[in-house]
Protein backbone atom coordinates (compact mmCIF):
# COMPACT_ATOMS: atom_id res chain seq x y z
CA UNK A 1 0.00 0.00 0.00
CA UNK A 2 2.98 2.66 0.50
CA UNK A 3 4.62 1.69 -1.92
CA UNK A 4 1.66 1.99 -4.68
CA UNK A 5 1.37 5.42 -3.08
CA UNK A 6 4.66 6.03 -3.33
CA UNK A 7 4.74 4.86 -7.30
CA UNK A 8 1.74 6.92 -8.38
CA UNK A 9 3.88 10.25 -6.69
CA UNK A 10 7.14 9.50 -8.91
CA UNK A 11 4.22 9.31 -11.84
CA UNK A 12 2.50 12.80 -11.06
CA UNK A 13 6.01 14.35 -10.90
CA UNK A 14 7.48 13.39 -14.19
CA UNK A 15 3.53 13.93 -15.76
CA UNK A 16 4.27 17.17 -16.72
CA UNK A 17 7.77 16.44 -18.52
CA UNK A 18 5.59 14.00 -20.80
CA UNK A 19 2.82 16.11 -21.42
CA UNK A 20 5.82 18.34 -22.93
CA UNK A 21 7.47 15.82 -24.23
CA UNK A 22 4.02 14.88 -26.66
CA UNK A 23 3.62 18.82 -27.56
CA UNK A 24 7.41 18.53 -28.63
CA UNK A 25 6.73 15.40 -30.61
CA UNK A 26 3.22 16.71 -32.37
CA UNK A 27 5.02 20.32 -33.31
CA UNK A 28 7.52 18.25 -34.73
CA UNK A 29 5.88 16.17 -36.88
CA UNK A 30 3.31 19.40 -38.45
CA UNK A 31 6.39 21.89 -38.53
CA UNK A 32 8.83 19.39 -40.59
CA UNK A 33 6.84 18.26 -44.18
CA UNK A 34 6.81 22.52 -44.34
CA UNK A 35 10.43 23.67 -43.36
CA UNK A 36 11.86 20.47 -45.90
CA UNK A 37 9.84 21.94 -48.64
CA UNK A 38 10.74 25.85 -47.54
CA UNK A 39 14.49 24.22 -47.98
CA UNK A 40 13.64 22.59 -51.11
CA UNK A 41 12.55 25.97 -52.44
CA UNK A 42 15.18 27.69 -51.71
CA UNK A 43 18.11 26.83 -54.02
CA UNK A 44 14.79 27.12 -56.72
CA UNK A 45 14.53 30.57 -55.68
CA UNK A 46 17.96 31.26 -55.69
CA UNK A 47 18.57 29.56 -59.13
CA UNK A 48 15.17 31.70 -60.11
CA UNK A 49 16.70 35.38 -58.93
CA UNK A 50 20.39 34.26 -60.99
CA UNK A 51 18.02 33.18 -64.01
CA UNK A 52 16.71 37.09 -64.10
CA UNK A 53 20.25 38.65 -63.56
CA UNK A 54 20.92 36.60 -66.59
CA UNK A 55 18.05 37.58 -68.66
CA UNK A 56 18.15 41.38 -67.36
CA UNK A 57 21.59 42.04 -69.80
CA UNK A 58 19.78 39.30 -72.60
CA UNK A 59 16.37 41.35 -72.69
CA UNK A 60 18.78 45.06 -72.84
CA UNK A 61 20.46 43.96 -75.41
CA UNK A 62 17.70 42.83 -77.73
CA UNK A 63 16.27 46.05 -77.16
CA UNK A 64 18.91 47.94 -77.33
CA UNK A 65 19.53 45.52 -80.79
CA UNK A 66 15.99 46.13 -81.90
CA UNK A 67 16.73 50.20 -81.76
CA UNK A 68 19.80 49.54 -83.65
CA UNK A 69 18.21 47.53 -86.25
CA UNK A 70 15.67 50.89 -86.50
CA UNK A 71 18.50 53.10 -86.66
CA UNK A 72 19.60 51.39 -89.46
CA UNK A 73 16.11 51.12 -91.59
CA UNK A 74 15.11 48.48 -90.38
CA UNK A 75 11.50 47.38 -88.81
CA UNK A 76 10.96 47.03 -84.76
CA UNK A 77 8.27 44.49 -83.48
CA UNK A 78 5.30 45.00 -84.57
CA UNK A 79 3.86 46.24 -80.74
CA UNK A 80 6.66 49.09 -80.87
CA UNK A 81 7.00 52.37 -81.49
CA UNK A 82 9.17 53.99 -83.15
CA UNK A 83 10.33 58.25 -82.62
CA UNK A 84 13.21 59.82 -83.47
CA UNK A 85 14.54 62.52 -82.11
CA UNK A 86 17.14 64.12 -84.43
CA UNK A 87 19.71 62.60 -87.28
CA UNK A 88 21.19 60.20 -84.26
CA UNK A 89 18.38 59.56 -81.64
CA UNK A 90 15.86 56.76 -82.06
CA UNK A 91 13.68 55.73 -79.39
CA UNK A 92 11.25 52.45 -79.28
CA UNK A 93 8.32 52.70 -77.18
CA UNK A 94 6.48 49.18 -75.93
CA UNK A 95 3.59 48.54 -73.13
CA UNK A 96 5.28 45.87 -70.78
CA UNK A 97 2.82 44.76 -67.68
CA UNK A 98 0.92 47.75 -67.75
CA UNK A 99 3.91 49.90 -67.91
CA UNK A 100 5.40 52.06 -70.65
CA UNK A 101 8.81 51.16 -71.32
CA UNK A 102 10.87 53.77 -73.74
CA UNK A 103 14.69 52.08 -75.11
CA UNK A 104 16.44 55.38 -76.62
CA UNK A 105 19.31 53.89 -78.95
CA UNK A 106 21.82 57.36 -79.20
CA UNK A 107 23.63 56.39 -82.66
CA UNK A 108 27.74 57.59 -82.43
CA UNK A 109 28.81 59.76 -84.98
CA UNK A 110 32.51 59.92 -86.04
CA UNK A 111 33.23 62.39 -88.27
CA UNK A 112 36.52 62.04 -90.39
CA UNK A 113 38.24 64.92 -92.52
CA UNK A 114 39.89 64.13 -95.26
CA UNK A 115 43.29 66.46 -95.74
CA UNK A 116 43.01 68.08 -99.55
CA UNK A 117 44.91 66.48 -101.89
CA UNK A 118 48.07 68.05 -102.75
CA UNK A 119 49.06 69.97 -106.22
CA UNK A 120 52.33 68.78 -107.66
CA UNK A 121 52.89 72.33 -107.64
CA UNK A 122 52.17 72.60 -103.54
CA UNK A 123 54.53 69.75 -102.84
CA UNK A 124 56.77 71.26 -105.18
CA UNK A 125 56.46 74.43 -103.06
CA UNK A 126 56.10 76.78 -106.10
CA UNK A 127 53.03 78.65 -103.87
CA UNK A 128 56.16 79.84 -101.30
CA UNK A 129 57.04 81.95 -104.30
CA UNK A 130 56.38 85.71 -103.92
CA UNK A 131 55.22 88.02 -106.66
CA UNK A 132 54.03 91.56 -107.41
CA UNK A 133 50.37 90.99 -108.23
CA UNK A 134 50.32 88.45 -105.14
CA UNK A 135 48.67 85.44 -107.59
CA UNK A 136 46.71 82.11 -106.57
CA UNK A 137 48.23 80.27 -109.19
CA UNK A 138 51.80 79.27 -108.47
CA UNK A 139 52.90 79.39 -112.47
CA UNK A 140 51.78 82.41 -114.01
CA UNK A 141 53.00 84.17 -117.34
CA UNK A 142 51.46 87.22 -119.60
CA UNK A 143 53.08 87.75 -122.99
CA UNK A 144 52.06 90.17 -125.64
CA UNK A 145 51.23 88.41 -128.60
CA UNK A 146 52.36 90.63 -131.80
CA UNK A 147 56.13 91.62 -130.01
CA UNK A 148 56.70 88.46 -127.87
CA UNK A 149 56.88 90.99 -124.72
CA UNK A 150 56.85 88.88 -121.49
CA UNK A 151 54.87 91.31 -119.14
CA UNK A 152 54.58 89.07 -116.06
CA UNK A 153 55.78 85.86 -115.54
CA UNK A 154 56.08 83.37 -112.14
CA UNK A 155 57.99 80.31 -112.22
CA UNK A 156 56.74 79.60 -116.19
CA UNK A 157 59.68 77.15 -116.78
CA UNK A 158 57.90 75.13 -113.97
CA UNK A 159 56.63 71.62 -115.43
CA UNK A 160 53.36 70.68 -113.94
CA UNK A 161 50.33 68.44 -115.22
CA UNK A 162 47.76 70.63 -117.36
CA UNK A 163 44.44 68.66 -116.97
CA UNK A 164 41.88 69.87 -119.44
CA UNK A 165 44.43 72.03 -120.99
CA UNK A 166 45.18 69.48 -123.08
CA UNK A 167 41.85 69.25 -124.93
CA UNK A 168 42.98 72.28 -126.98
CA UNK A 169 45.89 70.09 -129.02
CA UNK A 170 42.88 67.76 -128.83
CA UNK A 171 40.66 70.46 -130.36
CA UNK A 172 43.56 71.69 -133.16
CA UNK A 173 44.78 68.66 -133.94
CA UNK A 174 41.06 67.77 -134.71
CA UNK A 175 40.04 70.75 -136.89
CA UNK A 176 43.64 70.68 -138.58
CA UNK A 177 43.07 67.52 -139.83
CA UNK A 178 39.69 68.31 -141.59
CA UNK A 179 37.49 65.85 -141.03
CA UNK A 180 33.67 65.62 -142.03
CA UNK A 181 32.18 67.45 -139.55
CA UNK A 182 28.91 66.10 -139.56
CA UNK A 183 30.29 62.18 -139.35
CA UNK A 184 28.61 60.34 -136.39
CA UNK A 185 30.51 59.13 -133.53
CA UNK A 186 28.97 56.85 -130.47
CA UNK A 187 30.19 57.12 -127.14
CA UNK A 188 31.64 53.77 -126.29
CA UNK A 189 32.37 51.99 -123.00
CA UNK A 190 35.99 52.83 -123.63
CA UNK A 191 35.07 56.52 -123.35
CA UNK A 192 34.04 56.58 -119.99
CA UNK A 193 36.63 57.83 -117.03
CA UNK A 194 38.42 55.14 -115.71
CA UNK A 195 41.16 57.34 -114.34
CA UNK A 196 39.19 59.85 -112.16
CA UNK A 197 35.76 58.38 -111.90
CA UNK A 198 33.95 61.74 -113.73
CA UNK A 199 30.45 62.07 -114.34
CA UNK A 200 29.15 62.51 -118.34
CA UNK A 201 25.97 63.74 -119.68
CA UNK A 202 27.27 61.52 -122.54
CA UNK A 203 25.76 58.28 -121.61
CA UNK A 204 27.12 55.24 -123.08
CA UNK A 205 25.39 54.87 -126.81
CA UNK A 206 24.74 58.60 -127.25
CA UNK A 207 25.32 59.33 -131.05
CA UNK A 208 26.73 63.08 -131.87
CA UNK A 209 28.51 64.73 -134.91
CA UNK A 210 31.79 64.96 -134.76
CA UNK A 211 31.13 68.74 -134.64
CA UNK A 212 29.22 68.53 -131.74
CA UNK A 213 32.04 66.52 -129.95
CA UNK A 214 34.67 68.90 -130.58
CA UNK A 215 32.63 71.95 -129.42
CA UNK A 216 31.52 70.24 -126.16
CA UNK A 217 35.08 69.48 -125.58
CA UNK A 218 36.11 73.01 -126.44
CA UNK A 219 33.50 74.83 -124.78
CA UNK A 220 32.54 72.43 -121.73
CA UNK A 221 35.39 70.96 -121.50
CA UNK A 222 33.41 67.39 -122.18
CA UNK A 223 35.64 63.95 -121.30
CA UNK A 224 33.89 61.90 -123.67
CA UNK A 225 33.48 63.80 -126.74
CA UNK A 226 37.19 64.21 -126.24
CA UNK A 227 37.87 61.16 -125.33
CA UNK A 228 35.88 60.22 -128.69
CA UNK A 229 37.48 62.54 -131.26
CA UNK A 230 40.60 60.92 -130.38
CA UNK A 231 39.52 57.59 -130.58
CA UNK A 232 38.08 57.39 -133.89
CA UNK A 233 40.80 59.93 -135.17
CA UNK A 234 42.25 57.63 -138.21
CA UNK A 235 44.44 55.09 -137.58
CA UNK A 236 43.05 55.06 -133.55
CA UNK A 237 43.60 56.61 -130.15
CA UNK A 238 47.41 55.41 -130.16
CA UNK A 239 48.56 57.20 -133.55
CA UNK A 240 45.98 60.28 -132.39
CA UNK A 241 48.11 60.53 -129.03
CA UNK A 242 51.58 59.99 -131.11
CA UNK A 243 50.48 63.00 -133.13
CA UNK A 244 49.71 65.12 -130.11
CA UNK A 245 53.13 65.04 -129.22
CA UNK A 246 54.65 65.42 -132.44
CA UNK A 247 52.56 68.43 -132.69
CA UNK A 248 54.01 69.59 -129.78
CA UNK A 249 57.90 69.02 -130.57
CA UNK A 250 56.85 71.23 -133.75
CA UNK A 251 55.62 73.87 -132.09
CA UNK A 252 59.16 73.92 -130.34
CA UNK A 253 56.95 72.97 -126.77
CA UNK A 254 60.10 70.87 -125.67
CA UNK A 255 58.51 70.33 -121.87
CA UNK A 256 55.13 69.02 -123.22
CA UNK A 257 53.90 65.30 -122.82
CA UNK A 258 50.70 64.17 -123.46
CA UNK A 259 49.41 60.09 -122.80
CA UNK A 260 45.53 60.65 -123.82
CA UNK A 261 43.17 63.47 -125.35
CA UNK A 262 41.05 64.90 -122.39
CA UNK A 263 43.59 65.76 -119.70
CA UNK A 264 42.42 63.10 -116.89
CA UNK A 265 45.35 61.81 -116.78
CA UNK A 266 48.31 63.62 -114.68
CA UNK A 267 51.02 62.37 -116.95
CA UNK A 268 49.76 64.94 -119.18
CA UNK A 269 52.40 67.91 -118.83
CA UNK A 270 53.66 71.40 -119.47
CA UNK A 271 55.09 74.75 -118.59
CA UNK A 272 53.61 78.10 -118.75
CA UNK A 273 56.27 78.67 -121.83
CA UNK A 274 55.16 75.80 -123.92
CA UNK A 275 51.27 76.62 -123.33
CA UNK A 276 51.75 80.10 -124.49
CA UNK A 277 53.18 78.66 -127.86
CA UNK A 278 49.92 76.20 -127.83
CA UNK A 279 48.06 79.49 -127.47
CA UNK A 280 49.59 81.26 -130.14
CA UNK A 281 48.64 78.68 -132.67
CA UNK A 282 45.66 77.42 -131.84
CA UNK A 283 44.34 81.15 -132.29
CA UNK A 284 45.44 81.36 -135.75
CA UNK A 285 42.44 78.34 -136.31
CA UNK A 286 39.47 80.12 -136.83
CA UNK A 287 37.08 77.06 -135.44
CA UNK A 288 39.21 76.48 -132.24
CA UNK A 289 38.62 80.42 -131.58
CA UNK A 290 35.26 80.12 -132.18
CA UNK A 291 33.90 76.95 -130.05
CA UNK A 292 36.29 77.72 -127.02
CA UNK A 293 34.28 81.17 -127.00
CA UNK A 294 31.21 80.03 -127.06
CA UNK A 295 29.59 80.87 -124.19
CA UNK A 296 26.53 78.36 -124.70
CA UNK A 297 25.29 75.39 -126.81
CA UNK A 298 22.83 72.66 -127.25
CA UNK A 299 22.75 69.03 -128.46
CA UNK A 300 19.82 66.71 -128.69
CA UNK A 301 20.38 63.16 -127.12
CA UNK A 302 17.58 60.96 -128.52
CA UNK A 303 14.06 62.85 -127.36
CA UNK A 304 16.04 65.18 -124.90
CA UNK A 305 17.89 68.38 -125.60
CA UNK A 306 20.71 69.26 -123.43
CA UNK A 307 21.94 72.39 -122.71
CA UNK A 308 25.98 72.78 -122.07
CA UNK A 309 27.50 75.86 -120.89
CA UNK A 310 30.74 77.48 -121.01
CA UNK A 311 33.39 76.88 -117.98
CA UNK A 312 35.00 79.87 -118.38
CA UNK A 313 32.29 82.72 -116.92
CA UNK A 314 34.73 85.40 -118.48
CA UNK A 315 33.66 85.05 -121.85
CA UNK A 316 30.30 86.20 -120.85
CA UNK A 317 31.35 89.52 -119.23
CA UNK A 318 31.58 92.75 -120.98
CA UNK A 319 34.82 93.81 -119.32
CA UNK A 320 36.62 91.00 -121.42
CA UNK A 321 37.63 90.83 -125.24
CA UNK A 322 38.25 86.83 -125.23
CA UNK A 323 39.92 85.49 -128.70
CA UNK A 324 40.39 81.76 -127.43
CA UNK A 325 40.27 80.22 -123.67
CA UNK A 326 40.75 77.11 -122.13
CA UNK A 327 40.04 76.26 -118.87
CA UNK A 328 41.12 72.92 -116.71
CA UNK A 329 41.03 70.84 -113.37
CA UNK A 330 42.65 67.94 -111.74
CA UNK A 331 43.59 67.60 -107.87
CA UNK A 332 47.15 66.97 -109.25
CA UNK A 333 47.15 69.75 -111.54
CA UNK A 334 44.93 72.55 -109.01
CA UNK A 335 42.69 75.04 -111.42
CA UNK A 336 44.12 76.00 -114.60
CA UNK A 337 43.57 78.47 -116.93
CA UNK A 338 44.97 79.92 -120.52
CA UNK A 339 43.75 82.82 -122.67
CA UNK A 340 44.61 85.00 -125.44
CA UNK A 341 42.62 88.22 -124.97
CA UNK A 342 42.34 92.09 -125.84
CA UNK A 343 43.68 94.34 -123.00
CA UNK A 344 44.12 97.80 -122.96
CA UNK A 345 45.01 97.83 -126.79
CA UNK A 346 47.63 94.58 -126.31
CA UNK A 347 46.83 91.36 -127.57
CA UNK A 348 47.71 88.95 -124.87
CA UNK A 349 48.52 85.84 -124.42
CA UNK A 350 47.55 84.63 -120.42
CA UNK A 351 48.79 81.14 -118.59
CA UNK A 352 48.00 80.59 -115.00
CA UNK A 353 48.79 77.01 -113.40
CA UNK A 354 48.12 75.40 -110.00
CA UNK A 355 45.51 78.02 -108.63
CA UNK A 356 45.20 77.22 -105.19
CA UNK A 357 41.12 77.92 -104.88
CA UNK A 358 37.96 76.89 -107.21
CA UNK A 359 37.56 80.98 -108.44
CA UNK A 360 41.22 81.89 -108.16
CA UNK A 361 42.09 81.60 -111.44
CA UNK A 362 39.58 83.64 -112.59
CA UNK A 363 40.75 86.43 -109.76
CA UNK A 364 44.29 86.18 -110.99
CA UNK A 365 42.81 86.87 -114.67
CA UNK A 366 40.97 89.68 -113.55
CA UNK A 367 44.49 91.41 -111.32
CA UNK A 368 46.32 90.65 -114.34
CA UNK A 369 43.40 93.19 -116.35
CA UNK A 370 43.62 95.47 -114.09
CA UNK A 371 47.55 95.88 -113.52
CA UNK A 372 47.70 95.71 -117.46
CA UNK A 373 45.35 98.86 -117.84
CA UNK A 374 46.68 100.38 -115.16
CA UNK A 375 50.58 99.88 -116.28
CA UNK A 376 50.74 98.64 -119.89
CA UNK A 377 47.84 100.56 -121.68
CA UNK A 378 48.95 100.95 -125.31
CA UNK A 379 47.74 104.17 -127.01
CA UNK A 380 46.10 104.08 -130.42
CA UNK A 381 45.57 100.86 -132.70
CA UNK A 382 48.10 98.37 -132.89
CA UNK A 383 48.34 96.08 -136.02
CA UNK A 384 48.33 92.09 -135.46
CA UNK A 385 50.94 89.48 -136.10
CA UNK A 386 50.64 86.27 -135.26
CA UNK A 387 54.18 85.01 -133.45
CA UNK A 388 55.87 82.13 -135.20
């Protein structure tokens, strides 16, 4: 009997232990299933969050892509918008959950300058050279043309390329040779610039007189037609070019070389001296004088008519007498322009070279008018004489 007592006292003491025990034991088993799956989640999360860190840069860059591709002419999705805000700004506008989203794609610009070609005469340094009438054009010479007078000159042993210069042996040697004017002649694929890259009215297949050839070359200073008359010049472009320079050596021009008719070519080469003599006979042929001074003329092409104009704007001004003129332009060559023309009462005979700017040459023309009638003015007539 005391000791039954005494057993169910140990029992109520620990009763409370076990009661805490079983609340342990039942937390245990509801709390576990959901802290297992919280841990299960987790990495998922984690890998979740590193998935749209990833995406983030992937989903910038096709929009940032997709601008680029407008910027360039091409078409955005078809849910965009397109605006742009200047030359180099071009924003896309989207809805994304709700949300406008704008992506503005700033295009870089990098702008590169090309340095100006150099003259042979600038890297010769012949524009260092000083002179009275301070000229553009680094060769420069005035003669009078009935007593051989040299009134001005500037470095006019100085041999340099002559660009469209040389259509006026293309022009003489041409009329000299007395052709039928009224032949027709085709412009070929072998008349188009190879050497430069120039641009012709003259399309390939055009048909023209032989007339009209030589006065667009004369007077507009026209590749092709050049380039024409001395390819179908008898016996080719080769013997046409041969006779060029034997033309030259005749007229004593012993720094003159020419390679081909229109002046494209920077092997083409003179002085100042030798142009003057090319000056001085070419005026005595009455259809060279005539088509270099025209100031204007038409041609019709097939149902078109085109209209061609003079590149030498001093033949249309009343301040000027011209007789003959010839104007020319390669990088390698800078502006170029000879003359003969009344001044003052002198017939003279004008060669400027290597002008530095697009209107200098004309400038120089007009200092050397003005110097001439202010310092050179002949009183009463003078007779003529062609120079041998």
């Amino acid at each position: 009997m005391p000791e039954t007592r005494l057993r169910r006292v140990s029992i109520q003491r620990f009763l409370p232990a076990f009661k805490f025990l079983a609340v342990a034991l039942c937390a245990s088993a509801f709390l576990l299933p959901g802290a297992q799956a919280a841990k299960k989640e987790k990495p998922a999360a984690a890998k979740s969050a590193v998935a749209k860190k990833a995406k983030a840069p992937a989903e910038t860059k096709q929009r940032n892509a997709s601008a680029s591709k407008v910027a360039r002419g091409g078409r955005a999705e078809q849910a965009d918008k397109v605006v742009r805000g200047g030359r180099n700004v071009v924003a896309t506008i989207h809805k994304k959950n709700g949300k406008t989203v704008v992506a503005v794609q700033r295009r870089s610009v990098v702008r590169v300058e090309t340095p100006a070609r150099q003259s042979f005469g600038q890297m010769a340094g012949l524009h260092s050279t000083d002179d009275a009438l301070d000229l553009k054009s680094s060769v420069a010479l005035v003669i009078d043309q009935d007593t051989h007078e040299v009134l001005f000159s500037k470095n006019d042993h100085a041999v340099l390329p002559i660009a469209s210069l040389t259509k006026l042996m293309t022009g003489l040697l041409i009329s000299e040779a007395h052709l039928p004017n009224d032949e027709l002649i085709t412009i070929t694929q072998d008349d188009v610039d190879t050497e430069k890259g120039s641009r012709s009215r003259l399309t390939v297949g055009t048909t023209l007189s032989r007339g009209e050839l030589l006065h667009l070359a004369l007077m507009s200073s026209e590749n092709r037609a050049a380039h024409a008359l001395g390819r179908t010049y008898p016996g080719g472009l080769t013997t046409f070019v041969s006779i060029m320079n034997a033309k030259a050596r005749m007229l004593g021009m012993k720094d003159t070389r020419y390679v081909e008719p229109t002046g494209l070519s920077s092997r083409n080469q003179s002085s100042a001296q030798d142009l003057a003599l090319l000056v001085n006979a070419a005026y005595s042929d009455a259809t060279v004088r005539s088509l270099s001074t025209s100031p204007e003329y038409q041609v019709e092409v097939g149902n078109r008519v085109l209209q061609f104009n003079t590149t030498n704007r001093l033949v249309k001004s009343p301040e000027w007498d011209i007789g003959l003129q010839k104007t020319g332009y390669i990088s390698e060559a800078g502006q170029c322009l000879v003359m003969q023309a009344k001044v003052a009462g002198r017939k003279l005979i004008m060669v400027f070279l290597d002008s530095a700017g697009k209107f200098s040459r004309i400038a120089d023309a007009e200092r050397v008018r003005r110097w001439v009638e202010a310092t050179h003015a002949v009183s009463g007539p003078r007779g003529f004489q062609v120079a041998g």
